[in-house]
N, C-alpha and C. Protein backbone atom coordinates (compact mmCIF):
# COMPACT_ATOMS: atom_id res chain seq x y z
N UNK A 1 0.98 10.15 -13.75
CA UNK A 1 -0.26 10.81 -13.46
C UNK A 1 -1.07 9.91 -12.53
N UNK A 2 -1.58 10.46 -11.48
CA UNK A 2 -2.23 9.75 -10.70
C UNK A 2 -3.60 9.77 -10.59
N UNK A 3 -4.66 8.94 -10.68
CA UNK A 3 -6.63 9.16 -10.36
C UNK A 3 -6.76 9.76 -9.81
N UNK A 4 -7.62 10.86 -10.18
CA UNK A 4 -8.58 11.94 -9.58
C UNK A 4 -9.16 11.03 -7.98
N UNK A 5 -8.73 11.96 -6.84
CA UNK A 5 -9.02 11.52 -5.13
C UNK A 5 -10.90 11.50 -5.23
N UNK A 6 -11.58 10.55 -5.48
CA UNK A 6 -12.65 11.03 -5.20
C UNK A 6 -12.94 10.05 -3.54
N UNK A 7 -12.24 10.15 -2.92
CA UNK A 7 -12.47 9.69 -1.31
C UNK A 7 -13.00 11.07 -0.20
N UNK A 8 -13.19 12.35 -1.02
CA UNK A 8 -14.07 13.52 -0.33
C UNK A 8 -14.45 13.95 -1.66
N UNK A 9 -15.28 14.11 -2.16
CA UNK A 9 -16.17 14.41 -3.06
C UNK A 9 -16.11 16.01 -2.82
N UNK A 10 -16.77 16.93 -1.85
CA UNK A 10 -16.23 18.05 -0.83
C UNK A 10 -15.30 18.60 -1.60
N UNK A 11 -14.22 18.16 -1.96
CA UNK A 11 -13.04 18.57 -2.14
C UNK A 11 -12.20 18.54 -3.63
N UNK A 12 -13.39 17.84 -4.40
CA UNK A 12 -13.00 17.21 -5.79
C UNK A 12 -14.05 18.34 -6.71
N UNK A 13 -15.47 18.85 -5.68
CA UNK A 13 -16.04 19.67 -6.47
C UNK A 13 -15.87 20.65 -7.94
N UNK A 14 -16.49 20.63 -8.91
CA UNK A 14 -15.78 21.82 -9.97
C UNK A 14 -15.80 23.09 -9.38
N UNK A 15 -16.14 23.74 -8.42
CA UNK A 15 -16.24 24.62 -7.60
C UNK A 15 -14.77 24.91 -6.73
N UNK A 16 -14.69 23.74 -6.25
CA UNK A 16 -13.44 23.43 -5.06
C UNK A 16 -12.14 23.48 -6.00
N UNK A 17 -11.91 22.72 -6.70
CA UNK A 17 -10.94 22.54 -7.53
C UNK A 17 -10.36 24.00 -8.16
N UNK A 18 -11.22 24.59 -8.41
CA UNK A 18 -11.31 25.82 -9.19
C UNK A 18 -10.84 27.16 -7.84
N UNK A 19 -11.00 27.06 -6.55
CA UNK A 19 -10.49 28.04 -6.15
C UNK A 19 -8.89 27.31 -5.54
N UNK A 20 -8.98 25.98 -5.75
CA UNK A 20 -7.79 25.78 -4.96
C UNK A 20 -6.62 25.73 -6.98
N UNK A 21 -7.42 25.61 -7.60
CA UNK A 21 -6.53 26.38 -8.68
C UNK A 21 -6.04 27.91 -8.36
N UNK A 22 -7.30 28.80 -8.62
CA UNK A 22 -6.71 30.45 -8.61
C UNK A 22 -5.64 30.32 -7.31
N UNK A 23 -6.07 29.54 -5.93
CA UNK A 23 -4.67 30.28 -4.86
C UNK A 23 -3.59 29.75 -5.16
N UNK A 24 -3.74 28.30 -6.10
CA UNK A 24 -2.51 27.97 -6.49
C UNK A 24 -1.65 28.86 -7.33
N UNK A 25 -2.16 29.30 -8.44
CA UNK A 25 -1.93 30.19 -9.43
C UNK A 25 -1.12 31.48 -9.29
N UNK A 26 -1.81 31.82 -7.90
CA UNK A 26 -1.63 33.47 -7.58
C UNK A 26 -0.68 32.99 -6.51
N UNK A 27 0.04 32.21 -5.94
CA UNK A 27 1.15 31.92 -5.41
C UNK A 27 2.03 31.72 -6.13
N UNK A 28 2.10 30.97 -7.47
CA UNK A 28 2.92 31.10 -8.36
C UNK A 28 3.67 32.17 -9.02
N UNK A 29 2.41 32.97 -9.00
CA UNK A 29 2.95 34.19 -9.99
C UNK A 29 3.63 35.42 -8.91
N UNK A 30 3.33 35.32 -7.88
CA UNK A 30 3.93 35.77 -7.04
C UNK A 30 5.37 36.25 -7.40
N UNK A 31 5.80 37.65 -7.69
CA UNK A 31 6.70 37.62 -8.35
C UNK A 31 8.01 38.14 -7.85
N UNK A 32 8.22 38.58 -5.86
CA UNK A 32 9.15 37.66 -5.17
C UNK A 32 9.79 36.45 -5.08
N UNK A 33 8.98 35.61 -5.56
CA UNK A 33 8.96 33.91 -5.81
C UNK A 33 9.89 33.61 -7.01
N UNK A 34 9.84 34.69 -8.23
CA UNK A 34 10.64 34.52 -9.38
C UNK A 34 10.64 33.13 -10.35
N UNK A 35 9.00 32.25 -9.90
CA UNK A 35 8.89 31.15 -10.48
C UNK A 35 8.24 31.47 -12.02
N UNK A 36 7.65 32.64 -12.12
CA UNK A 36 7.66 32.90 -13.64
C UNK A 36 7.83 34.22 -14.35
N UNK A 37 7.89 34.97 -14.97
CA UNK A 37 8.84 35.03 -15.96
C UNK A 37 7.03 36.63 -16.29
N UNK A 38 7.08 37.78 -15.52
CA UNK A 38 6.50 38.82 -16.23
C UNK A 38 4.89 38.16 -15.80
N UNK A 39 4.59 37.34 -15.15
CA UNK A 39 3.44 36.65 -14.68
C UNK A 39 2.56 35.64 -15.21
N UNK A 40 3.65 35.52 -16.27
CA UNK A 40 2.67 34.62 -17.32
C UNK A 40 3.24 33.09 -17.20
N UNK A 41 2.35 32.19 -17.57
CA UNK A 41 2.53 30.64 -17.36
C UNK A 41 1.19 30.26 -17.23
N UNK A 42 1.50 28.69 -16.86
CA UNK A 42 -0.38 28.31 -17.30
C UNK A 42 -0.22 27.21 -15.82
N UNK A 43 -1.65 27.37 -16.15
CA UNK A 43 -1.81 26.17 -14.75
C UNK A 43 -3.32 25.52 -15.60
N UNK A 44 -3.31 24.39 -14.85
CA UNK A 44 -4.23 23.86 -15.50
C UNK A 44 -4.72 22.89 -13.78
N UNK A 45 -6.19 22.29 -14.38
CA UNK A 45 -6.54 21.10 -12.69
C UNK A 45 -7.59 20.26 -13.29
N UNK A 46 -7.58 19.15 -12.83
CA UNK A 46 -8.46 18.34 -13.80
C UNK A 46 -9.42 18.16 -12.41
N UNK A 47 -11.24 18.15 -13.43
CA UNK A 47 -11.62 18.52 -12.30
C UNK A 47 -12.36 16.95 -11.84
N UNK A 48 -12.64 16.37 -12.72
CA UNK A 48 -13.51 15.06 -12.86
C UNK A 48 -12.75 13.84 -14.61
N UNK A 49 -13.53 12.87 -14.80
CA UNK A 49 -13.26 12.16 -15.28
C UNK A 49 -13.27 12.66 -17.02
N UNK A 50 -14.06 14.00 -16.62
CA UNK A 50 -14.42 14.55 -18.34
C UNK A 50 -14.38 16.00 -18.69
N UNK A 51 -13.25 16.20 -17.54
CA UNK A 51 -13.32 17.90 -17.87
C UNK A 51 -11.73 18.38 -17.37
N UNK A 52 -11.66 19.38 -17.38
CA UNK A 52 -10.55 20.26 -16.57
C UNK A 52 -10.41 21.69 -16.77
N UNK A 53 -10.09 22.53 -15.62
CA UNK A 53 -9.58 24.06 -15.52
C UNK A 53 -8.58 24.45 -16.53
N UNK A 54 -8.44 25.09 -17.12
CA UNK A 54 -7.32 25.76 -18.08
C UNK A 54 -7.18 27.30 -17.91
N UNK A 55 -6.06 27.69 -17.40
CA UNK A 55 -5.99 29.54 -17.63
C UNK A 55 -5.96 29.90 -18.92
N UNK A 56 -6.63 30.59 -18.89
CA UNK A 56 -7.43 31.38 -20.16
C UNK A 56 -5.67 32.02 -20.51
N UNK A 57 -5.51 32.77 -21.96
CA UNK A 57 -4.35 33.24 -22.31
C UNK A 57 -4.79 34.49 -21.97
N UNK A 58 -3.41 35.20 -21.78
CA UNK A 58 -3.78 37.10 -21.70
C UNK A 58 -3.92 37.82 -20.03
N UNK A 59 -3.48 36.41 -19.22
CA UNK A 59 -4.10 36.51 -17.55
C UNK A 59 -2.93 36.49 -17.31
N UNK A 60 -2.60 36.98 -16.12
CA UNK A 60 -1.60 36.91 -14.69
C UNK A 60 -1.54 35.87 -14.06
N UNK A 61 -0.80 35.12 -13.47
CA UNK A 61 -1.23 34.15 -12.55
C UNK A 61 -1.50 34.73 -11.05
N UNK A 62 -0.24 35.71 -10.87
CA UNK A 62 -0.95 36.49 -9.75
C UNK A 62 -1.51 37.13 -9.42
N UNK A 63 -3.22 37.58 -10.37
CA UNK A 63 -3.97 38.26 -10.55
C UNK A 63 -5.09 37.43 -11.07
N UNK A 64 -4.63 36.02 -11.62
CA UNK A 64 -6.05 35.60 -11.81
C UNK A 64 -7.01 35.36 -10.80
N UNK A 65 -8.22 35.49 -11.44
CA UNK A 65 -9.35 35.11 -10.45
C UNK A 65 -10.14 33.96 -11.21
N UNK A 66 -10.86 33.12 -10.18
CA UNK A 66 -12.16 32.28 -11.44
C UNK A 66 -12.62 32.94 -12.36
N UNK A 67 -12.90 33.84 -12.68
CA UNK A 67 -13.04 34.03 -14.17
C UNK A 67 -12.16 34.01 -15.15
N UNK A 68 -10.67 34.01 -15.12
CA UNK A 68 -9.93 33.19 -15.74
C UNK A 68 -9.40 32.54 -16.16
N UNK A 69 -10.36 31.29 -15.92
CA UNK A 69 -10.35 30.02 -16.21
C UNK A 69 -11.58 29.43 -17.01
N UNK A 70 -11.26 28.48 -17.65
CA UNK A 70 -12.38 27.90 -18.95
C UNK A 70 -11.96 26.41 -18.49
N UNK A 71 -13.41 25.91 -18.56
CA UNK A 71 -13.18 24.50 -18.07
C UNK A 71 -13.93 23.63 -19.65
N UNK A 72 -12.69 22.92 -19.58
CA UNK A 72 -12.52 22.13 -21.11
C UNK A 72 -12.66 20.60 -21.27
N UNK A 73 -13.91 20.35 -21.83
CA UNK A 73 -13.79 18.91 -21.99
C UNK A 73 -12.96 17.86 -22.86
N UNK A 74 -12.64 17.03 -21.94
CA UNK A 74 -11.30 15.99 -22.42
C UNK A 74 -12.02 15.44 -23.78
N UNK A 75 -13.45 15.10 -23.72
CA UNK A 75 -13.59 14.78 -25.40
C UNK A 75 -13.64 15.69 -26.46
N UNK A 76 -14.24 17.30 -26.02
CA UNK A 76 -14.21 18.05 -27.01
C UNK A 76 -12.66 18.57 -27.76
N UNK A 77 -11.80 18.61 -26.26
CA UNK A 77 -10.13 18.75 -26.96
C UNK A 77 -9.89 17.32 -27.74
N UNK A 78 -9.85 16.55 -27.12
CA UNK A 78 -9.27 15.16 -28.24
C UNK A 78 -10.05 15.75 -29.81
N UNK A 79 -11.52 15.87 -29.42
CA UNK A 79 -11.82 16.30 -30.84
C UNK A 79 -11.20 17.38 -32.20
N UNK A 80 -11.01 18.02 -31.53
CA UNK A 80 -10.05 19.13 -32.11
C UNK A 80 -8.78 19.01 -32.36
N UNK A 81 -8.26 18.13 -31.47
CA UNK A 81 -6.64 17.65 -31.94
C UNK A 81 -7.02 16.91 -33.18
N UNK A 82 -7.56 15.53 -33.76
CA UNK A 82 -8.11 14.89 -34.33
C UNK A 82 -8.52 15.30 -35.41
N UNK A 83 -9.36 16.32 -35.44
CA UNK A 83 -9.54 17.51 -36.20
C UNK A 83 -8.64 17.88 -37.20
N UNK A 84 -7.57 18.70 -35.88
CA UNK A 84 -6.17 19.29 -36.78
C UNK A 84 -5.53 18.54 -37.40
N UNK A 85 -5.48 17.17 -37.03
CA UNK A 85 -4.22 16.22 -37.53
C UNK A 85 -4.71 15.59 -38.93
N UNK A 86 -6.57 15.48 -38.96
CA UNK A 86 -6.62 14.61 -40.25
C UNK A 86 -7.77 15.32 -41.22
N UNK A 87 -7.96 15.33 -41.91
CA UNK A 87 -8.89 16.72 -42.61
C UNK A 87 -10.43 15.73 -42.62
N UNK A 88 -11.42 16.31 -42.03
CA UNK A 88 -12.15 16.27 -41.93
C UNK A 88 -13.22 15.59 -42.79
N UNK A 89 -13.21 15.71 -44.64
CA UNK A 89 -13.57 15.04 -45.33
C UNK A 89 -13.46 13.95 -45.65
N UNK A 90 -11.78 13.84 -45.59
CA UNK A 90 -11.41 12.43 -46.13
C UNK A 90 -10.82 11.62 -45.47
N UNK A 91 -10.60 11.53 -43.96
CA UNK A 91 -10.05 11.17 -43.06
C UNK A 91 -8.83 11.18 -43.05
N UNK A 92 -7.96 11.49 -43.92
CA UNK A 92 -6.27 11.94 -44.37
C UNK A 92 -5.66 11.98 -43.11
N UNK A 93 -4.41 12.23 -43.27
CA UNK A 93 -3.63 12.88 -42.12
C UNK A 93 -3.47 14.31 -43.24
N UNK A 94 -3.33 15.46 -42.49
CA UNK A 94 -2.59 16.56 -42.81
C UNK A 94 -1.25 16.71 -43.05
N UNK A 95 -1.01 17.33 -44.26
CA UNK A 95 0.53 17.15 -44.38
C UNK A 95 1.07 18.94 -43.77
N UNK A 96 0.14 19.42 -43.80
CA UNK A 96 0.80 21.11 -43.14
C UNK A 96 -0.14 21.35 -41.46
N UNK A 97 0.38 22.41 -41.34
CA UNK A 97 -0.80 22.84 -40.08
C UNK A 97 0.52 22.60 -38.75
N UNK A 98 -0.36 21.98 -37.54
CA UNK A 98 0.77 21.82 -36.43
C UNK A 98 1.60 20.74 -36.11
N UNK A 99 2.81 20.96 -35.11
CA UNK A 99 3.83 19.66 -35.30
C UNK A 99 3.29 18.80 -35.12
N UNK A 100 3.59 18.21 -35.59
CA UNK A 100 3.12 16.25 -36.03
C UNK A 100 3.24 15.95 -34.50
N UNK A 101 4.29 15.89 -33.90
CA UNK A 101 5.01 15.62 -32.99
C UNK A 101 4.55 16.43 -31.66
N UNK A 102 4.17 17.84 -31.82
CA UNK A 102 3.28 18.31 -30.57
C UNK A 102 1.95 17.39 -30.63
N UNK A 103 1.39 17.70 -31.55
CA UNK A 103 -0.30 16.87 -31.79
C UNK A 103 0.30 15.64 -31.21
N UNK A 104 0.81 14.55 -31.69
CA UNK A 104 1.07 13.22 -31.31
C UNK A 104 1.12 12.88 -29.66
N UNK A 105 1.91 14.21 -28.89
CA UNK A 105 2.22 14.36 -27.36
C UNK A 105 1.02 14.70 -26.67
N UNK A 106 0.45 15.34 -27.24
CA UNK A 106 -0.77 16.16 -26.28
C UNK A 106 -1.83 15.48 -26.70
N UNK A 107 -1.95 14.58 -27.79
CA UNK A 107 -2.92 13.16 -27.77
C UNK A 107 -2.84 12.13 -27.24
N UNK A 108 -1.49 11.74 -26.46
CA UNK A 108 -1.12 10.75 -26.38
C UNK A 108 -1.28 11.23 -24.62
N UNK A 109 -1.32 12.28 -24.04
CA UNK A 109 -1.54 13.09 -23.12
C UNK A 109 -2.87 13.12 -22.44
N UNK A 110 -3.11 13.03 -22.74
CA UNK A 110 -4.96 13.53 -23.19
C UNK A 110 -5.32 12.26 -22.65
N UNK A 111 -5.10 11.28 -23.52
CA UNK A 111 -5.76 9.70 -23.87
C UNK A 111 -5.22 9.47 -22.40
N UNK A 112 -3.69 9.37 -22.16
CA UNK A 112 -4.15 8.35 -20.88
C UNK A 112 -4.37 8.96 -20.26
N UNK A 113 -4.55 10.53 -19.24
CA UNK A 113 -5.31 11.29 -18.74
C UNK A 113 -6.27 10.37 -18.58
N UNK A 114 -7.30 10.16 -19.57
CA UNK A 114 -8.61 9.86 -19.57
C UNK A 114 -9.07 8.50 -19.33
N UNK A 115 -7.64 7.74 -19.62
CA UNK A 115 -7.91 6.16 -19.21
C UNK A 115 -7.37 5.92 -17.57
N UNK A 116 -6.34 7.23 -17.21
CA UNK A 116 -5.80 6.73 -16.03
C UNK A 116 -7.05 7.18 -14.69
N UNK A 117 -8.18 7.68 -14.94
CA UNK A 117 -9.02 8.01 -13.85
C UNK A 117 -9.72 6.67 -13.73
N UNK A 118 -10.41 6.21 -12.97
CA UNK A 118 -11.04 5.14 -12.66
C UNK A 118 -12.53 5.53 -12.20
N UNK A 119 -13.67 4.75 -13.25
CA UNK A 119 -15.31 4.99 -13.34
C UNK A 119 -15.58 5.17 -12.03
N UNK A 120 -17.05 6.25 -11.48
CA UNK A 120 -17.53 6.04 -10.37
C UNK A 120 -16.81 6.57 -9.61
């Protein structure tokens, strides 16, 4: 994973990011292209040091537009993974709920995401 380009700011915008998501998206789903599967798949774009684009579920890719996208903060998801994995009262780990092993990936995902951008 490589640091977010902030050498044009212009171009890093949550604005910018977000339409050069949807044309990404809607080239994908493009379904001459045969890169997915009935139009569905996810795209995602990180937009800054504390957020990112996510396609909403239930969308097209070659039909989404910005409004099918929800922009998600990297601390509020860690929170919720964190959440799922340890019960809330007693700081436990959970012994039921989701794979140990997905949670573990998409935390471990997440985290350096968030360490690999560089302040400022």
């Amino acid at each position: 994973m490589t640091p977010a380009d902030n050498s044009q700011p212009e171009l890093r915008s949550p604005q910018a990011v977000l339409s050069q998501l949807v044309a990404l998206s809607n080239a994908l789903g493009r379904p001459e292209l045969d890169y997915v599967i009935l139009g569905e798949g996810n795209t995602s774009a990180r937009i800054d040091d504390d957020s990112f684009w996510v396609k909403a579920s239930g969308t097209e890719l070659r039909t989404i537009t910005a409004a099918g996208f929800v922009q998600v903060s990297f601390e509020a998801a860690l929170a919720l993974v964190d959440l799922a994995v340890h019960d809330p009262l007693t700081g436990q780990p959970k012994r039921a709920g989701l794979n140990p092993l997905l949670i573990r990936g998409v935390t471990a995902f997440m985290s350096r995401i968030a360490k690999d951008t560089p302040s400022g």
